[in-house]
Structure formats: C-alpha cells, structure tokens
N, C-alpha and C. Protein backbone atom coordinates (compact mmCIF):
# COMPACT_ATOMS: atom_id res chain seq x y z
N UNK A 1 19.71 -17.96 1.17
CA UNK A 1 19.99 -17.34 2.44
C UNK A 1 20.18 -18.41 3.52
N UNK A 2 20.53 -18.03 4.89
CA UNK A 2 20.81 -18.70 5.47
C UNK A 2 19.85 -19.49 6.65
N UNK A 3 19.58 -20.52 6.52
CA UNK A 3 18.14 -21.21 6.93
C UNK A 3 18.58 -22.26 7.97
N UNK A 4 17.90 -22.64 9.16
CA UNK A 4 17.85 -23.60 9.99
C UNK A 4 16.94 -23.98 10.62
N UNK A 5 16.60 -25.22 10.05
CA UNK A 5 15.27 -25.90 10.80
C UNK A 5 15.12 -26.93 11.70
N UNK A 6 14.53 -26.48 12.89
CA UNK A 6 14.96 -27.60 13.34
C UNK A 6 13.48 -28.73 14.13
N UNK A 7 13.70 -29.92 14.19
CA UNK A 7 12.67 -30.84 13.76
C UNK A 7 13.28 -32.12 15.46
N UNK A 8 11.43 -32.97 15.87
CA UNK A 8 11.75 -33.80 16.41
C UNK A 8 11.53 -33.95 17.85
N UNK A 9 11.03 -32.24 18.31
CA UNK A 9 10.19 -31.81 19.43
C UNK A 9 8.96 -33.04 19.23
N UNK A 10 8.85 -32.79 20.37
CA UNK A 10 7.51 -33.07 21.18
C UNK A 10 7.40 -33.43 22.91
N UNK A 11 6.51 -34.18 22.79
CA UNK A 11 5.78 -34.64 23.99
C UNK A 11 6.14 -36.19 24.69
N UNK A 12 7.13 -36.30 26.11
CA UNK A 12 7.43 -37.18 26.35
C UNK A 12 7.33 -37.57 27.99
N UNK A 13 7.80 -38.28 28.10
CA UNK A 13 7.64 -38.41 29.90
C UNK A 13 8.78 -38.68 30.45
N UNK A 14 8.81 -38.09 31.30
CA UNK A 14 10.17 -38.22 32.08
C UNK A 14 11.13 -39.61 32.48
N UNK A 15 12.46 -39.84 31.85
CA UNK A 15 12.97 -40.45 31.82
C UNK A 15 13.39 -40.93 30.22
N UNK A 16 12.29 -40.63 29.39
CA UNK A 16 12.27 -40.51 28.12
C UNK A 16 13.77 -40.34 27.40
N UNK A 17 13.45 -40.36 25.87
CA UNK A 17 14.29 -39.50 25.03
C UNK A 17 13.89 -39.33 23.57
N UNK A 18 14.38 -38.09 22.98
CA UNK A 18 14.05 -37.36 22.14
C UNK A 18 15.38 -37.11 20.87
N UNK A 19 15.50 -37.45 19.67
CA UNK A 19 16.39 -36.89 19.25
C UNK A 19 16.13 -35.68 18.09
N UNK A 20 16.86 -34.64 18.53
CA UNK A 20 16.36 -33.02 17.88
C UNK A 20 17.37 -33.37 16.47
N UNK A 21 17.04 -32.78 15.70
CA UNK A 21 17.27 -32.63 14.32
C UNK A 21 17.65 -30.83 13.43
N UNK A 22 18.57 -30.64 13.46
CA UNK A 22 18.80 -28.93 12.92
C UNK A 22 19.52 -29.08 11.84
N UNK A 23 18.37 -29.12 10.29
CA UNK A 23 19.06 -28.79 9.01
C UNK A 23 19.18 -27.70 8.10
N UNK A 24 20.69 -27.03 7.71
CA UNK A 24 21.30 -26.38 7.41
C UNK A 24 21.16 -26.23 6.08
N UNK A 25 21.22 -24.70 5.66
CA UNK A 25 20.88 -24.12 4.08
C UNK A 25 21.24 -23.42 4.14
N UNK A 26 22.32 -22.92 2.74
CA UNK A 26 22.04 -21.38 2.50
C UNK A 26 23.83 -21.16 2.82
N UNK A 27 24.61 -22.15 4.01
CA UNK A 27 26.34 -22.25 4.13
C UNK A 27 27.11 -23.49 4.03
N UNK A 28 28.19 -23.12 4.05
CA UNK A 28 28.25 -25.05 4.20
C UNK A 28 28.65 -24.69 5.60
N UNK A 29 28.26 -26.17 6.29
CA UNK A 29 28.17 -26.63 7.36
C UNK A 29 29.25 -26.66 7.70
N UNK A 30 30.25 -27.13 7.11
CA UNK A 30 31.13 -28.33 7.81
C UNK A 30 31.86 -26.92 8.52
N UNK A 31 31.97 -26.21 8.00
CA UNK A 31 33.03 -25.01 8.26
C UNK A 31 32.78 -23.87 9.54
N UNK A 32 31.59 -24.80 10.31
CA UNK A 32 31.33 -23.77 11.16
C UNK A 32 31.02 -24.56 12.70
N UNK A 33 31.39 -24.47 13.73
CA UNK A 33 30.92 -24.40 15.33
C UNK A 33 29.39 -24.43 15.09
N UNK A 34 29.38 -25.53 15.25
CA UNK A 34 27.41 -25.63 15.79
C UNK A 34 26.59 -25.70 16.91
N UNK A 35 26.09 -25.14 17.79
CA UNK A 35 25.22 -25.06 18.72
C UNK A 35 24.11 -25.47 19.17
N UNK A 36 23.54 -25.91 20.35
CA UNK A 36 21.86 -26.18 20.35
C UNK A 36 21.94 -24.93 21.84
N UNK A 37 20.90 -24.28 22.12
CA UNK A 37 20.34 -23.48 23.04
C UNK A 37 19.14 -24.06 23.49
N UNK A 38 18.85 -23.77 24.74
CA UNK A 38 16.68 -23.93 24.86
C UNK A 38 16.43 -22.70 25.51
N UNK A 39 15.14 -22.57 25.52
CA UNK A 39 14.71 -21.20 26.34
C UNK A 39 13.19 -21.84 27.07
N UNK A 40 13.33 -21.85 28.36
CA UNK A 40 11.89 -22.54 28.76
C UNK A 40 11.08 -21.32 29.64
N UNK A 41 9.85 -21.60 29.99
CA UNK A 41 9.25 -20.21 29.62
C UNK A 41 9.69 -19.41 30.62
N UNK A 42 9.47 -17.99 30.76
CA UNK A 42 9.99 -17.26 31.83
C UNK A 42 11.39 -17.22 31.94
N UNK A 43 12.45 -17.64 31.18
CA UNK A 43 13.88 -18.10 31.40
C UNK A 43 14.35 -17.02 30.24
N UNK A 44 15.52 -16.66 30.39
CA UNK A 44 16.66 -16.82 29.59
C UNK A 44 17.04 -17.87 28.74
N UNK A 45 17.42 -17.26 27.40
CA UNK A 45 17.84 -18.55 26.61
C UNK A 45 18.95 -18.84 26.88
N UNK A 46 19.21 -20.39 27.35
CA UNK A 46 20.48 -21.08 27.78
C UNK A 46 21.50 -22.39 26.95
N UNK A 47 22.79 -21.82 26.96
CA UNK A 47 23.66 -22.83 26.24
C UNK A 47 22.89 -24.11 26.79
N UNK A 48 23.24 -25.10 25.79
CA UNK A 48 23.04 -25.93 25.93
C UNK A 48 23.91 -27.56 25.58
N UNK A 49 24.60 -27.14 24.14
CA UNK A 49 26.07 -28.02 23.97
C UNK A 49 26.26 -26.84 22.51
N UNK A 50 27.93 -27.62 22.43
CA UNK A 50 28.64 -27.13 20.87
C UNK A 50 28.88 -28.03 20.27
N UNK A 51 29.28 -28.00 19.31
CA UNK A 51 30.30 -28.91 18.62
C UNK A 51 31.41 -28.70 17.07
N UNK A 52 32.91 -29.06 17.66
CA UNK A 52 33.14 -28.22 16.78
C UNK A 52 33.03 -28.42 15.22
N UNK A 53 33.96 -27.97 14.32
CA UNK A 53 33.50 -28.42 12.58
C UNK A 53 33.93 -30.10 12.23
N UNK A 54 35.06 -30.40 12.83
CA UNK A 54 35.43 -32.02 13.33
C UNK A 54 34.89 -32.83 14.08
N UNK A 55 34.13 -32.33 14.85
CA UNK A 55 33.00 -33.24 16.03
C UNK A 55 34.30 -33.58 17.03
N UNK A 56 35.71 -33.03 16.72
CA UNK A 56 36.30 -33.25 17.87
C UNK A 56 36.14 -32.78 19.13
N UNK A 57 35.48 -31.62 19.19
CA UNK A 57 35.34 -30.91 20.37
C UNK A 57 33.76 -30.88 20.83
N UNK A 58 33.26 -31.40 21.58
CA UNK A 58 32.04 -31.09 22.60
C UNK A 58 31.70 -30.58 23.89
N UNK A 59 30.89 -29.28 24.14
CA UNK A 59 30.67 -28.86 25.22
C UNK A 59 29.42 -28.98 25.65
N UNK A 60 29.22 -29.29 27.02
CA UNK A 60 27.89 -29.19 27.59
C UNK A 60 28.07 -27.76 28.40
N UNK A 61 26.09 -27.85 28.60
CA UNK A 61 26.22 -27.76 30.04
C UNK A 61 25.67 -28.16 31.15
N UNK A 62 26.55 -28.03 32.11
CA UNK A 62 26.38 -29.08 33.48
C UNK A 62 24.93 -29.79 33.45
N UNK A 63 23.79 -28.96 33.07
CA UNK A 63 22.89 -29.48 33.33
C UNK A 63 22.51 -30.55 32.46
N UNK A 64 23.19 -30.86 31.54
CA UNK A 64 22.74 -31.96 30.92
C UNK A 64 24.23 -33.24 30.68
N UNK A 65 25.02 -32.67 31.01
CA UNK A 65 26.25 -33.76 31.22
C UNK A 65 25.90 -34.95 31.13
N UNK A 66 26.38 -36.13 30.41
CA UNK A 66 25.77 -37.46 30.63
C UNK A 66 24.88 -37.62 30.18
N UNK A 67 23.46 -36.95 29.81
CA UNK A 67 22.24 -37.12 29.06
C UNK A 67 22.37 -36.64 28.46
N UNK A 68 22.90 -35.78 27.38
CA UNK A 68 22.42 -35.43 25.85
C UNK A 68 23.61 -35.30 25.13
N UNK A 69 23.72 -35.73 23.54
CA UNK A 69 24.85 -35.65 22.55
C UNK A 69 24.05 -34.89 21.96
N UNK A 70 25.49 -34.39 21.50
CA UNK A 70 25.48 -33.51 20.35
C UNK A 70 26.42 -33.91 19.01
N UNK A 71 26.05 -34.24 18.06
CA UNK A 71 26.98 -34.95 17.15
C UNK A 71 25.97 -33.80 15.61
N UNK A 72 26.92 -34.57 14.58
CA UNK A 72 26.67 -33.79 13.13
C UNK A 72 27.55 -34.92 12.04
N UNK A 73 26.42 -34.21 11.21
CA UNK A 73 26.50 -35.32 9.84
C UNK A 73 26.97 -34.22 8.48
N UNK A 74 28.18 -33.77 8.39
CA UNK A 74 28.46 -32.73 7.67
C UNK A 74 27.51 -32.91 6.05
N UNK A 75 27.75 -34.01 5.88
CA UNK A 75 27.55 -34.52 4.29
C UNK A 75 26.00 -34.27 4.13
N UNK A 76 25.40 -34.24 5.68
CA UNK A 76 24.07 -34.04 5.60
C UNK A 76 23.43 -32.79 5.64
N UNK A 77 24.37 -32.26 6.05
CA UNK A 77 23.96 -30.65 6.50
C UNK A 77 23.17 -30.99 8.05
N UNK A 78 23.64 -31.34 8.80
CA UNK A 78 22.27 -31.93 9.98
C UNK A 78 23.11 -31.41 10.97
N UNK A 79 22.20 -31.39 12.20
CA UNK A 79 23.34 -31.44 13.49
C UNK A 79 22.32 -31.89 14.60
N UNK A 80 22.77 -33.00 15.52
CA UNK A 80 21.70 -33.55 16.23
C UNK A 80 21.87 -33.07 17.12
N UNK A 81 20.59 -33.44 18.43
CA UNK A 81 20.92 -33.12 19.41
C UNK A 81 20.55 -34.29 20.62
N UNK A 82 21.16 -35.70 20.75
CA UNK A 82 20.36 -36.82 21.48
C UNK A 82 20.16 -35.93 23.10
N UNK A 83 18.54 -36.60 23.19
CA UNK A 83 18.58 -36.34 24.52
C UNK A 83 17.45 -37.64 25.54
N UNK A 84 18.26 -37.80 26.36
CA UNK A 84 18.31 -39.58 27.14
C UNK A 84 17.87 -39.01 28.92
N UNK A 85 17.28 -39.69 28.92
CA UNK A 85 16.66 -39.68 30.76
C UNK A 85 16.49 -38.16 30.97
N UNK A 86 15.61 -37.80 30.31
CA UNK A 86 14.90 -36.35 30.15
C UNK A 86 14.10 -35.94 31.47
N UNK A 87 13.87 -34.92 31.81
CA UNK A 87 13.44 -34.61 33.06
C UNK A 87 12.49 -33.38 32.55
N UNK A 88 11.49 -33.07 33.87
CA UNK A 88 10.67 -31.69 33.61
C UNK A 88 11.43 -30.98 33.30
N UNK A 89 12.31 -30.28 33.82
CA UNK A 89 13.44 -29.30 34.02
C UNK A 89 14.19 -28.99 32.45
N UNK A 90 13.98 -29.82 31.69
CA UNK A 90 14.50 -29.62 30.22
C UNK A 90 13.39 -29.86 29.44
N UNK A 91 12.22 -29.19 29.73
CA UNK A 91 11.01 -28.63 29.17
C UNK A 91 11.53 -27.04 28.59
N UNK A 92 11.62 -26.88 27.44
CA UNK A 92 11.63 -25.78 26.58
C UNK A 92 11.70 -25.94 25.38
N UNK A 93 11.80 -25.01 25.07
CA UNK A 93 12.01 -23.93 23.16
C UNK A 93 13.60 -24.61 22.91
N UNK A 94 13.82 -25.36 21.78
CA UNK A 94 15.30 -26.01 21.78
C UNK A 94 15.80 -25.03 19.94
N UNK A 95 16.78 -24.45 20.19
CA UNK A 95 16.97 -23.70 18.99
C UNK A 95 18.68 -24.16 18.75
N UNK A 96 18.45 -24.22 17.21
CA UNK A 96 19.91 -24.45 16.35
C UNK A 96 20.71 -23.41 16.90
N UNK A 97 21.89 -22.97 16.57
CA UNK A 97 22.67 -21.80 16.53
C UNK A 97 23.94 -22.18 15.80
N UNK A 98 24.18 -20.96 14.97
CA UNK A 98 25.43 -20.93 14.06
C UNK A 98 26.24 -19.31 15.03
N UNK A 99 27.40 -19.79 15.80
CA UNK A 99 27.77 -18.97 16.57
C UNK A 99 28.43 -17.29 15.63
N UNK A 100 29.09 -18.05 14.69
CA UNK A 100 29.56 -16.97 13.42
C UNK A 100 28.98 -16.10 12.65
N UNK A 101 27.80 -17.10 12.67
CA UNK A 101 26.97 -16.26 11.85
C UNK A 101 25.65 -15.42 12.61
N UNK A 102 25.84 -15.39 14.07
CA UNK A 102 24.84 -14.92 14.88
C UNK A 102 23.44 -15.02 14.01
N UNK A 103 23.26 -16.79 13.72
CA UNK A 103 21.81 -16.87 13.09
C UNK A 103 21.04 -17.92 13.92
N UNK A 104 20.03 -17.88 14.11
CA UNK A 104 19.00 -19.29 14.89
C UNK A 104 17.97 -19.81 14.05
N UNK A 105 17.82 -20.73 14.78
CA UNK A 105 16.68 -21.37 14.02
C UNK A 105 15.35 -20.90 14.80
N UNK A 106 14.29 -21.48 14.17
CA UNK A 106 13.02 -20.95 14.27
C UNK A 106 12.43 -21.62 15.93
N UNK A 107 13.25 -22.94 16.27
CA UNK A 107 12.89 -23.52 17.53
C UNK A 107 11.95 -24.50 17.58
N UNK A 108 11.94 -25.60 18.53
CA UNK A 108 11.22 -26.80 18.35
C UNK A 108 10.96 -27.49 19.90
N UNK A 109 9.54 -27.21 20.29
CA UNK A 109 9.06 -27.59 21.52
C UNK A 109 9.16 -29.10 21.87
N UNK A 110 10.28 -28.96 23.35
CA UNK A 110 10.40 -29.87 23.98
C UNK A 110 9.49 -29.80 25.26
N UNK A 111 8.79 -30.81 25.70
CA UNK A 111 7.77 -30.90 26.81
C UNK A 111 8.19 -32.42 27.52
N UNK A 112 8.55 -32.41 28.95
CA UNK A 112 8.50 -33.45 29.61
C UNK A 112 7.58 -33.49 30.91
N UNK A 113 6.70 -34.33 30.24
CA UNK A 113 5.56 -34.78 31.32
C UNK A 113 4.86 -35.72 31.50
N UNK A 114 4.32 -36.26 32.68
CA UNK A 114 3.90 -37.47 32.92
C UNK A 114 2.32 -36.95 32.72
C-alpha cells in the first residue's frame, strides 16, 4: 500500500537548519508531483513547496522563498525538504504529500526556538 514517512524533525534555534526527509512505498515515485505542507498549531494546513517528477519545476511559498529546497532522489524513493535560516514562524507539523494520490504522510515536528 501506499506509505510515506517522513523523518528529520526536531528541535532548533532560530537561524538554524533542518533537512526533512519523505520516503516513498507502495508507487513509484518518479511518476508523480511531490509536495511538503506544515500545519502549526491552531492553523490551517499550508502549501509549502512542489516539485515536479523531473525536479524541473519548483514551487514555493512566499513564506519561505530563498530558505527552503525542495529537491528528490527518484532512485531513492526520497523527497527532501532543505530548510536554512529557520525562524519561529515555521514552527509546525511538516507532512509529505502525493497530490494524485490525495495521500500524506504521518508528519514530523518542526520546532524553532531559542
């Protein structure tokens, strides 16, 4: 079945960086639009980047422009998510997403604090 885990949360301080980890089971990868979302508490869960099955195409959003990649390792089944000069404000729940397959992952706590 179709599985995504994703790995690499934790606990950092602002200005920091973190790189998230979302590995894929159960489809092949390469063939699909990959996603990261966060949801921090009290919030709506919010886009966060894409990328397409070529890594030619990347989307943010605004709020993280300039600080975070999103790249993928097809052969690996992986899909990263770098994230560089981290702030409180991108304190949340960081979840995989396979847009096609309206599936998520289980989610992996990001915390920025001094």
């Amino acid at each position: 079945q179709v599985q995504l885990v994703e790995s690499g949360g934790g606990l950092v301080q602002p200005g920091g960086s973190l790189r998230l980890s979302c590995v894929a089971s159960g489809f092949t990868l390469r063939s699909f639009v990959m996603s990261w979302y966060r949801q921090a508490p009290g919030a709506e869960r919010e886009f966060v980047a894409s990328i397409s099955t070529g890594s030619s195409t990347k989307n943010y959003a605004d709020s993280v422009k300039g600080r975070f990649t999103i790249s993928r390792d097809n052969a690996k089944n992986t899909v990263y998510l770098q994230m560089n000069s981290l702030k409180p404000d991108d304190t949340a729940v960081y979840y995989c997403y396979v847009p096609r397959l309206a599936r998520w992952g289980q989610g992996t706590q990001v915390t920025v604090s001094s």
